[in-house]
N, C-alpha and C. Protein backbone atom coordinates (compact mmCIF):
# COMPACT_ATOMS: atom_id res chain seq x y z
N UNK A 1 109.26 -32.52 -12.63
CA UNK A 1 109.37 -33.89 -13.09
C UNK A 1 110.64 -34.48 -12.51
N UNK A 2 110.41 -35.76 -11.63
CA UNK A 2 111.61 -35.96 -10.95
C UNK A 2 111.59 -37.58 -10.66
N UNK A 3 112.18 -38.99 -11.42
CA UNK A 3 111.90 -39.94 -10.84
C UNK A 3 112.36 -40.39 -9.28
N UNK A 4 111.47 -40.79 -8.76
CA UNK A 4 111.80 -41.11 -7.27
C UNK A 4 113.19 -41.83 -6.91
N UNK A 5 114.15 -41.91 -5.89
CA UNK A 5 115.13 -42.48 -6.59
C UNK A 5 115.58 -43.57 -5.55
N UNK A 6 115.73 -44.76 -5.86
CA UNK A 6 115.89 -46.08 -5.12
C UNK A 6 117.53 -45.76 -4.22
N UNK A 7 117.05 -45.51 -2.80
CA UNK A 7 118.21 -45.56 -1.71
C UNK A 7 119.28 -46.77 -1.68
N UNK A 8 118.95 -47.66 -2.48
CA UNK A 8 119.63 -49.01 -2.31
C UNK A 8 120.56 -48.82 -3.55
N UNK A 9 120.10 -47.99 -4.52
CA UNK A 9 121.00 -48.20 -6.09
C UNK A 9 122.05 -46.18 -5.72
N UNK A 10 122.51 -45.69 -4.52
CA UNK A 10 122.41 -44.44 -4.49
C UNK A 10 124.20 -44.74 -4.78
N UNK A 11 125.20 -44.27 -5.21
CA UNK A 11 126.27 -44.46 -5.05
C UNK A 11 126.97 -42.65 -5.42
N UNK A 12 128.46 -42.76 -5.16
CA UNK A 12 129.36 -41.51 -5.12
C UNK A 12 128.66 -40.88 -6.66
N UNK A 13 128.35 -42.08 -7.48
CA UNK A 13 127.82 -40.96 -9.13
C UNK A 13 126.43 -40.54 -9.35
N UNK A 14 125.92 -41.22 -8.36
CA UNK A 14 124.01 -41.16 -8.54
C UNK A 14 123.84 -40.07 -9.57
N UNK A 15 124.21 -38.55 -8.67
CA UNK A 15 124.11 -37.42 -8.93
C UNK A 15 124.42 -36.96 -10.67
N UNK A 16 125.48 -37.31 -10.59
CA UNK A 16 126.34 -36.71 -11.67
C UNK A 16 125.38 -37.83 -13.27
N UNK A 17 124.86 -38.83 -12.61
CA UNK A 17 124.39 -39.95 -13.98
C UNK A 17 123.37 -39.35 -14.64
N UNK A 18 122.34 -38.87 -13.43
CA UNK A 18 120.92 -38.70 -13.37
C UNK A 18 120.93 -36.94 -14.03
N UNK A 19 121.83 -36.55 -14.03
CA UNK A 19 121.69 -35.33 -14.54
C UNK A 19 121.01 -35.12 -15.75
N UNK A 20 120.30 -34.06 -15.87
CA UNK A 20 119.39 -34.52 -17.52
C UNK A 20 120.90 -33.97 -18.40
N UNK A 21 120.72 -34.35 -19.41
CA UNK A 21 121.54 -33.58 -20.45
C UNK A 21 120.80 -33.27 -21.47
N UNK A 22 119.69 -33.46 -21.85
CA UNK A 22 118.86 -33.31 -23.26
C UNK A 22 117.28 -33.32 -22.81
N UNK A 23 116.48 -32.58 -23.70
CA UNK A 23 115.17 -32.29 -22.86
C UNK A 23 114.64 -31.99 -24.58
N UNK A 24 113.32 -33.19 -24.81
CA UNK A 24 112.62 -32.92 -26.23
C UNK A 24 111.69 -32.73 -25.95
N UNK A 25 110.16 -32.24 -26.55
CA UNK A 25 109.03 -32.44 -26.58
C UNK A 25 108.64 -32.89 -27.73
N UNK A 26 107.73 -33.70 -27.48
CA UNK A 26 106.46 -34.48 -29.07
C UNK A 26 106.25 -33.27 -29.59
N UNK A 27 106.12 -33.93 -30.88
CA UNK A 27 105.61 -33.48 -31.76
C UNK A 27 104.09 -32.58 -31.42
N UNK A 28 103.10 -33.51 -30.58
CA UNK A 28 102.25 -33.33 -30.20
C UNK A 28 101.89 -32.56 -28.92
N UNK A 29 103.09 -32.19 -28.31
CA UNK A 29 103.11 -31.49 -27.06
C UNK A 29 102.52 -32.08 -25.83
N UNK A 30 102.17 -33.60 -25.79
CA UNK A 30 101.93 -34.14 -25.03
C UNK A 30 103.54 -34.69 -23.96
N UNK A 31 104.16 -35.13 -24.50
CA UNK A 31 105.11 -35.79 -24.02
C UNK A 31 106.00 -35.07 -23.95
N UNK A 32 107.51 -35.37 -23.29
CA UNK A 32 108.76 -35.12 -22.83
C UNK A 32 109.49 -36.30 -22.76
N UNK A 33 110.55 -36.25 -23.64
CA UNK A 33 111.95 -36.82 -23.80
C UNK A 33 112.67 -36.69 -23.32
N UNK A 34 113.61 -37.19 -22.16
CA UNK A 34 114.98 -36.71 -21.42
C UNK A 34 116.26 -38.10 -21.35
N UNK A 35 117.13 -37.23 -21.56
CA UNK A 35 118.50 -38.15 -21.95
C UNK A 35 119.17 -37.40 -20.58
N UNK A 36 119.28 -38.46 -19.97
CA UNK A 36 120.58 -38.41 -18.80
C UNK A 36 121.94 -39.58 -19.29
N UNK A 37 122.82 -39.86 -18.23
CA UNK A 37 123.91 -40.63 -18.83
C UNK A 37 123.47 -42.27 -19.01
N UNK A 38 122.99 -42.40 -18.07
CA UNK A 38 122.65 -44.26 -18.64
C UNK A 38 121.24 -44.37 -19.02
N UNK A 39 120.13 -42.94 -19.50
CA UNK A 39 118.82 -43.46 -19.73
C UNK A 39 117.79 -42.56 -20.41
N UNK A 40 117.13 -42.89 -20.90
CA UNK A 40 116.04 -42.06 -21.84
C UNK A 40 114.87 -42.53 -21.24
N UNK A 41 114.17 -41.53 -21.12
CA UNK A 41 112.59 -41.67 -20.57
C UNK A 41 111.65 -40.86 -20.88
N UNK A 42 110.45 -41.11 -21.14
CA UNK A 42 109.29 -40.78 -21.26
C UNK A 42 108.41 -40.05 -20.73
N UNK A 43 107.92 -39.21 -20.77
CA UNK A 43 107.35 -38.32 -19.25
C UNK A 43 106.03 -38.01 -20.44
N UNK A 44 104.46 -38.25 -19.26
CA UNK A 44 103.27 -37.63 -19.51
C UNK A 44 103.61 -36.09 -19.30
N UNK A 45 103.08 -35.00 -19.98
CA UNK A 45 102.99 -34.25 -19.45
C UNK A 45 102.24 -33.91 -18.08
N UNK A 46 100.95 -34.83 -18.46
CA UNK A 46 99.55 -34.61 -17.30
C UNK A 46 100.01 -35.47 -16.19
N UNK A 47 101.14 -36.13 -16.19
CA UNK A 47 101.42 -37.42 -15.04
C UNK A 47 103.09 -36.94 -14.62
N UNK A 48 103.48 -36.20 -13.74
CA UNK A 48 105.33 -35.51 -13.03
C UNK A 48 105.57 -36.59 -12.38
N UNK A 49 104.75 -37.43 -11.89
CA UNK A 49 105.11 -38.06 -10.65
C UNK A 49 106.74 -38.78 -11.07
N UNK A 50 106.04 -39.42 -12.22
CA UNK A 50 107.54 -40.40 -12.96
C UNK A 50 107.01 -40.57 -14.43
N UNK A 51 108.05 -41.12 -14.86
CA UNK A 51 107.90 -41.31 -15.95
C UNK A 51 107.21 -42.53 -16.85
N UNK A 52 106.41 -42.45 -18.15
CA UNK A 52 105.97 -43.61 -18.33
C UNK A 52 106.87 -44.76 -18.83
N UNK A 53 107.66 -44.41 -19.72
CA UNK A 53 108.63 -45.35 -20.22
C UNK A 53 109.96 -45.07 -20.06
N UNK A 54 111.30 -45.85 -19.30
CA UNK A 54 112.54 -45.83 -19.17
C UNK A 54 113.10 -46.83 -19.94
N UNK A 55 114.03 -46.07 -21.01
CA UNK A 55 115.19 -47.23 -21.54
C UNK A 55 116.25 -47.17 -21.38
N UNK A 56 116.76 -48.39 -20.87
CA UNK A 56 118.26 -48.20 -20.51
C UNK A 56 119.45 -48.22 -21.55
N UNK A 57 120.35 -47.08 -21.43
CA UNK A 57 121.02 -47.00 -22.54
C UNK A 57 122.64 -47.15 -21.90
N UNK A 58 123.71 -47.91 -22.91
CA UNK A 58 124.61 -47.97 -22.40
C UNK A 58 124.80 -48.77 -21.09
N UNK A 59 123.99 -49.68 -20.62
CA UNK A 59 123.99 -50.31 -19.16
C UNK A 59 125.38 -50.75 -19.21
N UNK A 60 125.98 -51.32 -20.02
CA UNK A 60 127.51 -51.65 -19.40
C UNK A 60 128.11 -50.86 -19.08
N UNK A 61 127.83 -49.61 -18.92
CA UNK A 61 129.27 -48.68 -17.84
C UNK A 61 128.56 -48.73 -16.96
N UNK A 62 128.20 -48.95 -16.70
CA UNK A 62 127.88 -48.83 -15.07
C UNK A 62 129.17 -49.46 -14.43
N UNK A 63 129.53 -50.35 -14.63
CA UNK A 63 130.55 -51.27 -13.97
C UNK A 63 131.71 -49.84 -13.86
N UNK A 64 132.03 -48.90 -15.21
CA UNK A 64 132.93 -48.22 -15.51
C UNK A 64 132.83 -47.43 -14.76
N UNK A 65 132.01 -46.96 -13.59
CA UNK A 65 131.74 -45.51 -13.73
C UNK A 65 133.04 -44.60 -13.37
N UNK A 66 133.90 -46.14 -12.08
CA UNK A 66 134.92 -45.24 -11.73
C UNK A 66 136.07 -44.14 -13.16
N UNK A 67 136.20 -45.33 -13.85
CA UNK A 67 137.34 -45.08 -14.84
C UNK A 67 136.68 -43.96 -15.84
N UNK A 68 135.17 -43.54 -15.87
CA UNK A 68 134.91 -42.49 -16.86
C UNK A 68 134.59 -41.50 -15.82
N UNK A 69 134.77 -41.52 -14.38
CA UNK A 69 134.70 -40.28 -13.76
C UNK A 69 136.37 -40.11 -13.90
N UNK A 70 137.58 -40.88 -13.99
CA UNK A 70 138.49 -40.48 -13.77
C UNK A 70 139.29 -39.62 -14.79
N UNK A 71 138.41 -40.30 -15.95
CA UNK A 71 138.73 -39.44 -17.74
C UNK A 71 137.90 -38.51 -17.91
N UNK A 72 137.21 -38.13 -16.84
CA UNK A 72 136.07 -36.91 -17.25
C UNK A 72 135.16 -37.20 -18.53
N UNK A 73 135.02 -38.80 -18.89
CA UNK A 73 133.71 -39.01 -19.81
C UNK A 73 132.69 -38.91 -19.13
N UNK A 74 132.54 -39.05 -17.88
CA UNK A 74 131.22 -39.26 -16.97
C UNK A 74 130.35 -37.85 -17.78
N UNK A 75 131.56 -36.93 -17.43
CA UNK A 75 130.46 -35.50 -17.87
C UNK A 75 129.96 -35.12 -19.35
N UNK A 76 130.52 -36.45 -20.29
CA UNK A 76 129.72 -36.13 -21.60
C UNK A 76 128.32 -35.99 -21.34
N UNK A 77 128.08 -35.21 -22.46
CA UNK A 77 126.40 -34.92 -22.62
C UNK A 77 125.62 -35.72 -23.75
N UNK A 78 124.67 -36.21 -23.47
CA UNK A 78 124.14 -36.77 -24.99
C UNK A 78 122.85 -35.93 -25.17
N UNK A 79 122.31 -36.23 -26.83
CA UNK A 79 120.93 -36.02 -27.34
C UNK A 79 120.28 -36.99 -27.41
N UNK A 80 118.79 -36.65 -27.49
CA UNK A 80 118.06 -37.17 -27.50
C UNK A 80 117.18 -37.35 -29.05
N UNK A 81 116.12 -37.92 -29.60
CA UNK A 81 115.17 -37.08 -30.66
C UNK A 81 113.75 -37.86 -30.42
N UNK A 82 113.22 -37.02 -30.70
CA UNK A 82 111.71 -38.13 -31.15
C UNK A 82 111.97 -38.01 -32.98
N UNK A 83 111.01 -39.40 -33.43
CA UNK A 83 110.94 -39.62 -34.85
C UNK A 83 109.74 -38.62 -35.17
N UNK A 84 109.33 -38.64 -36.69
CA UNK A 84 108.15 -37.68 -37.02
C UNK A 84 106.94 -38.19 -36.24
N UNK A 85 106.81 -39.64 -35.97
CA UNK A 85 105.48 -39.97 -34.84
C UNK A 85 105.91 -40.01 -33.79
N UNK A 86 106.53 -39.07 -32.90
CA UNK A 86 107.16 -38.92 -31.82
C UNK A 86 106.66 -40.63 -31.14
N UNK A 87 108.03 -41.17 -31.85
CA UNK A 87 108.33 -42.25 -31.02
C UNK A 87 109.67 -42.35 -30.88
């Protein structure tokens, strides 16, 4: 499971953003939850190509990225959850 990744948005942090940090499954074992640094997304199990739903979390650092690679926040990790109706 890997979203394709836009050459035009690629910068010195691409790498380090996109990293997963958190990995859930549904309730139902259909789906997959993943928390990287600016995003949560949705993954079919039956569909790797990409994901069905991306939400953007935190979009204002982006502007930051230099100053939280320079404090070593870049490398915090977050969680993720699904609710009891894995939503």
């Amino acid at each position: 499971f890997e979203e394709p990744e836009d050459p035009s948005n690629r910068s010195f942090f691409s790498e380090i953003i996109s990293s997963v940090s958190d990995v859930k499954f549904s309730h139902s074992g259909r789906y997959m939850l993943t928390r990287d640094y600016l995003t949560v997304k949705v993954w079919d199990l039956n569909m790797e190509a990409r994901p069905i739903e991306t939400y953007q979390v935190h979009d204002y650092l982006r502007s930051k990225l230099c100053s939280l690679y320079e404090n070593d926040c870049i490398f915090d990790k977050f969680e993720c959850a699904w609710n009891g109706s894995d939503r």
